[in-house]
Protein backbone atom coordinates (compact mmCIF):
# COMPACT_ATOMS: atom_id res chain seq x y z
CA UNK A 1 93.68 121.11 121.42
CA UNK A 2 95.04 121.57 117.76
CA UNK A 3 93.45 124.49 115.97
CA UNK A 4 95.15 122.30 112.60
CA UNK A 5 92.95 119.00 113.37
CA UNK A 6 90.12 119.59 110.90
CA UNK A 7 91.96 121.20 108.92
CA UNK A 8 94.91 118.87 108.16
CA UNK A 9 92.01 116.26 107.91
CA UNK A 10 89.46 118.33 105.50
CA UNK A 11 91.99 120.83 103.05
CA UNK A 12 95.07 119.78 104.27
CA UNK A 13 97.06 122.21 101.11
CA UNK A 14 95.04 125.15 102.90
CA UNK A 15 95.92 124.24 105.97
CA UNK A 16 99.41 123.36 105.58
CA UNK A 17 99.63 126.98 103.97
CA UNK A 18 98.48 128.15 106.98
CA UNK A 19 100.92 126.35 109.75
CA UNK A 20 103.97 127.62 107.84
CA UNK A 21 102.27 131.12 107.96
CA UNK A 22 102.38 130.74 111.80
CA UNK A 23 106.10 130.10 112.50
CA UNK A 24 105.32 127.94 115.31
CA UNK A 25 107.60 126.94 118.22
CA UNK A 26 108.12 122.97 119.22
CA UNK A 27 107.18 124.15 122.35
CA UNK A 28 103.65 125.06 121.31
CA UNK A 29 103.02 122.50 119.20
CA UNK A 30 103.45 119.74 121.95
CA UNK A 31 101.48 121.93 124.03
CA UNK A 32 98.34 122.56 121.93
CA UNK A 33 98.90 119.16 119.93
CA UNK A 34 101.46 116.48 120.00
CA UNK A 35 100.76 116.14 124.17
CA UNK A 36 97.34 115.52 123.56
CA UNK A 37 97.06 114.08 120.31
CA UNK A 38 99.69 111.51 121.53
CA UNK A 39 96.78 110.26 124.38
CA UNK A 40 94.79 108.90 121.97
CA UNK A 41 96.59 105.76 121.10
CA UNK A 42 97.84 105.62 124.95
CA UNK A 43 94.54 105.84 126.64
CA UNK A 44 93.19 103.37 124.57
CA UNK A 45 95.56 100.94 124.42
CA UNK A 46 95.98 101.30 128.24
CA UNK A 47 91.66 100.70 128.53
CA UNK A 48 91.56 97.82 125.79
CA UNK A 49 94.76 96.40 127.15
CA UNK A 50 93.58 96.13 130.72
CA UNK A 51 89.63 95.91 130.51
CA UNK A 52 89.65 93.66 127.54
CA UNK A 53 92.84 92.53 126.32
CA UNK A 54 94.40 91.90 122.98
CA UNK A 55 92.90 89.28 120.90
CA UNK A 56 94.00 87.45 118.13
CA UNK A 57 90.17 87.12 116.72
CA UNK A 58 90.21 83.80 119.00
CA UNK A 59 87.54 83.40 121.87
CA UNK A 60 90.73 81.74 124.49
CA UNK A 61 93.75 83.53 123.02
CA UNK A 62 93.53 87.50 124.94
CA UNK A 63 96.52 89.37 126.32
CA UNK A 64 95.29 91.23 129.56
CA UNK A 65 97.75 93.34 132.12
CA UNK A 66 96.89 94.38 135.54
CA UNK A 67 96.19 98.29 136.13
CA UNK A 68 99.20 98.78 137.83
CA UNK A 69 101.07 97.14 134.98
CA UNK A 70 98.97 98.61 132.17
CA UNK A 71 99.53 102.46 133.92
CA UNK A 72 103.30 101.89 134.64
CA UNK A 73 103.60 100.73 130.08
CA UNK A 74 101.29 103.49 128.83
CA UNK A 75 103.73 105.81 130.75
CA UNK A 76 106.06 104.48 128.79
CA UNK A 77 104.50 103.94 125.44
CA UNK A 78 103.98 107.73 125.38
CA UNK A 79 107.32 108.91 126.05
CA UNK A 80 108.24 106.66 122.96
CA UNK A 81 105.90 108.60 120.98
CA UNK A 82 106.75 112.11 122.22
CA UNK A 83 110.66 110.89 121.49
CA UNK A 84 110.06 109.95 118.57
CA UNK A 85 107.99 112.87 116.95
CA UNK A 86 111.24 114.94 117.36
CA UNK A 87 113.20 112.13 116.08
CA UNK A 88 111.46 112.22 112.81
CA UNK A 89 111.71 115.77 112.99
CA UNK A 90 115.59 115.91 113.15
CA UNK A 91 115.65 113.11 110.22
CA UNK A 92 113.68 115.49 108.03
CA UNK A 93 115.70 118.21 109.13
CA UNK A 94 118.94 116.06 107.93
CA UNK A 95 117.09 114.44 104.66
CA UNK A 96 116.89 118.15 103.50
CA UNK A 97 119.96 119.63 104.57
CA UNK A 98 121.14 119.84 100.03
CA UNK A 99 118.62 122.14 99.60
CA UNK A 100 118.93 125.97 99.88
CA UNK A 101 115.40 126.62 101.66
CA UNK A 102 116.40 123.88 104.10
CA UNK A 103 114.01 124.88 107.06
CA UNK A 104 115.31 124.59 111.49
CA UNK A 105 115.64 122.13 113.11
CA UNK A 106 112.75 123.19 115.40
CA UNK A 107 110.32 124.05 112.09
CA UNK A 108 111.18 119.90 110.80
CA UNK A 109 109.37 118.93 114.32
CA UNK A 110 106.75 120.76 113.75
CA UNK A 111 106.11 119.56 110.19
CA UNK A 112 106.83 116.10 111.90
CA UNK A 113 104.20 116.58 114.34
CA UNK A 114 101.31 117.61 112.23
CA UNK A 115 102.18 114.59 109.90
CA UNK A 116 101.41 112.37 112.82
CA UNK A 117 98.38 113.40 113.45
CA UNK A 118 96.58 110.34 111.03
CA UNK A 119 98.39 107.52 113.50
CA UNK A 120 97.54 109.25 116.46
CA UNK A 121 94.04 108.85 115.39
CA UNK A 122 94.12 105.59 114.29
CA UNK A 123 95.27 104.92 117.90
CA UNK A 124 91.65 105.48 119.17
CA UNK A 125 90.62 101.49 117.78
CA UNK A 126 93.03 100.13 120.20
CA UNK A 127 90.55 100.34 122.48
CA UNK A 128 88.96 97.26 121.66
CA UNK A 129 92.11 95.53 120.64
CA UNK A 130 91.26 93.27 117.78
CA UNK A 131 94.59 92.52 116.43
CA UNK A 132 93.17 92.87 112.55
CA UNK A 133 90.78 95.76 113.48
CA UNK A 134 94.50 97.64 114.57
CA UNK A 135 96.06 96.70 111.84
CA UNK A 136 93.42 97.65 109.15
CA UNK A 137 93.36 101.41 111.35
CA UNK A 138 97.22 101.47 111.41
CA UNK A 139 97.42 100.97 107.80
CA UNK A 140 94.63 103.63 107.12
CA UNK A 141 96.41 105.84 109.00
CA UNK A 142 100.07 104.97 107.63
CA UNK A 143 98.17 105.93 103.82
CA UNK A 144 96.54 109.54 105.39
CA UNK A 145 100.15 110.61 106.97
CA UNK A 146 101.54 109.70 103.71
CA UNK A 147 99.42 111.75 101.76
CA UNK A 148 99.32 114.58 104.34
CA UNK A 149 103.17 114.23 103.61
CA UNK A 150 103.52 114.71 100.10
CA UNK A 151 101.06 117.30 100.26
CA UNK A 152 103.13 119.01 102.15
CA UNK A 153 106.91 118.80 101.59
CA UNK A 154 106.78 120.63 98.35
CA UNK A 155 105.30 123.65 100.42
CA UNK A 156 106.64 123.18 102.96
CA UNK A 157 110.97 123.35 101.33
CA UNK A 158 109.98 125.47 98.50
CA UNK A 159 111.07 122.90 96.29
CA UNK A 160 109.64 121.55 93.11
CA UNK A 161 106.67 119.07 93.15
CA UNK A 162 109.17 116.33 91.49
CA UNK A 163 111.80 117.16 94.25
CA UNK A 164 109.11 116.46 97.23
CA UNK A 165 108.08 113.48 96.03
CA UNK A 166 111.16 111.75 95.98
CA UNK A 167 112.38 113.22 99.66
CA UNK A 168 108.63 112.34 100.53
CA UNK A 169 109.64 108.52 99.46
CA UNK A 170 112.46 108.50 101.58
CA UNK A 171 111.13 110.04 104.63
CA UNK A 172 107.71 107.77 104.24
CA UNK A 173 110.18 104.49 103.74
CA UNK A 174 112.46 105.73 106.87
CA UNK A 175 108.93 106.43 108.63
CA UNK A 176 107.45 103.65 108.26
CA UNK A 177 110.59 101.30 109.37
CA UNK A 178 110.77 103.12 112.53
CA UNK A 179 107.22 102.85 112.91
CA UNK A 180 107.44 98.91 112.61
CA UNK A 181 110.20 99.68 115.46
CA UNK A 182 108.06 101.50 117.94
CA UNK A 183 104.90 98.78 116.85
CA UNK A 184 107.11 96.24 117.99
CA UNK A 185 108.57 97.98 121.23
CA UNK A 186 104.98 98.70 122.19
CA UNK A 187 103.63 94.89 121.47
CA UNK A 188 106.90 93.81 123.66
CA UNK A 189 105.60 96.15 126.66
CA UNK A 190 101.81 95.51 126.70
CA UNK A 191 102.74 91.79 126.77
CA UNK A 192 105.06 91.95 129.56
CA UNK A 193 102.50 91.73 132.63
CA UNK A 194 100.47 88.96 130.98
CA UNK A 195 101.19 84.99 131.19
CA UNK A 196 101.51 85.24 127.41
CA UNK A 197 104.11 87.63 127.07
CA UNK A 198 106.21 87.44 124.27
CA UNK A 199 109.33 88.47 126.27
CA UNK A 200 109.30 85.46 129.20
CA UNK A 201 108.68 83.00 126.19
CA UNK A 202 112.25 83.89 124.49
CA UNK A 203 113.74 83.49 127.90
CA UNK A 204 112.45 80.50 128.99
């Protein structure tokens, strides 16, 4: 597990000081973080989704998916999320290709990956899935990664404080649209193996 969690979470300037002091690889970073971080919102969507299942804060109105179904989506859901943690990481990688300390490719995914780390947490309440209860952690977790972000772009570049929050801006406005993306792929999937799924009702 991430050495970074507490500290991203706690002092994340000192602990964003420290990650670029480490030079580390992709490799270990999904290894000692995005892998398991990126359980989190899997495992408990795959629990609430099958043992429960989604509600819309009505007693007759739940979503629920067989185990077979529920295994064969969370598989699914969390190559989405492993894909997209590098896709981030190439957009930031491209968003700050003008500047002169432009870091790797490989350095952006790690940056990328550590940013996440507020929405994989906020994962965990999906496993009870209250639609609102989601939504309320989703958005608290959307406002962490976005401060964990403009914490650390400045550093991160070596660019001025004024020049990190704009790129922050974009990236957190491209971020959050692909977010809204994935939110929607995933809804899509974990309604699939139920009677109410959104997908047989468009084609029917």
């Amino acid at each position: 597990m991430s050495n970074h969690l507490w500290g991203l979470l706690h002092h994340p300037d000192r602990e964003w000081r420290s990650i670029n002091e480490e030079h580390e690889t992709v490799s270990h970073l999904y290894m000692h973080h995005v892998l398991w971080m990126a359980l989190i919102p899997v495992v408990s969507s795959f629990i609430g989704t099958t043992q429960f299942g989604w509600s819309l804060g009505g007693q007759n109105d739940t979503i629920q998916v067989s185990f077979e179904t529920g295994l064969l989506i969370g598989v699914c859901f969390y190559a989405m999320i492993l894909l997209a943690v590098a896709a981030v990481g190439s957009l930031i990688h491209w968003l700050a290709r003008k500047f002169p300390t432009r870091p790797s490719r490989h350095e952006c995914i790690v940056f990328a990956g550590y940013i996440a780390t507020p929405m994989f947490l906020s994962g965990l309440f999906a496993i009870y899935p209250i639609i609102w209860v989601c939504a309320l952690a989703c958005i608290a977790g959307i406002c962490y990664t976005a401060y964990l972000l403009y914490q650390g772009t400045p550093n991160f570049l070596g660019i001025s404080n004024k020049e990190g929050f704009i790129l922050s801006s974009t990236m957190l406005a491209i971020g959050v649209l692909l977010l809204e993306v994935l939110l929607m792929a995933v809804v899509l999937l974990w309604s699939m193996g139920s009677e109410h799924s959104i997908v047989w009702k468009f084609l029917h």
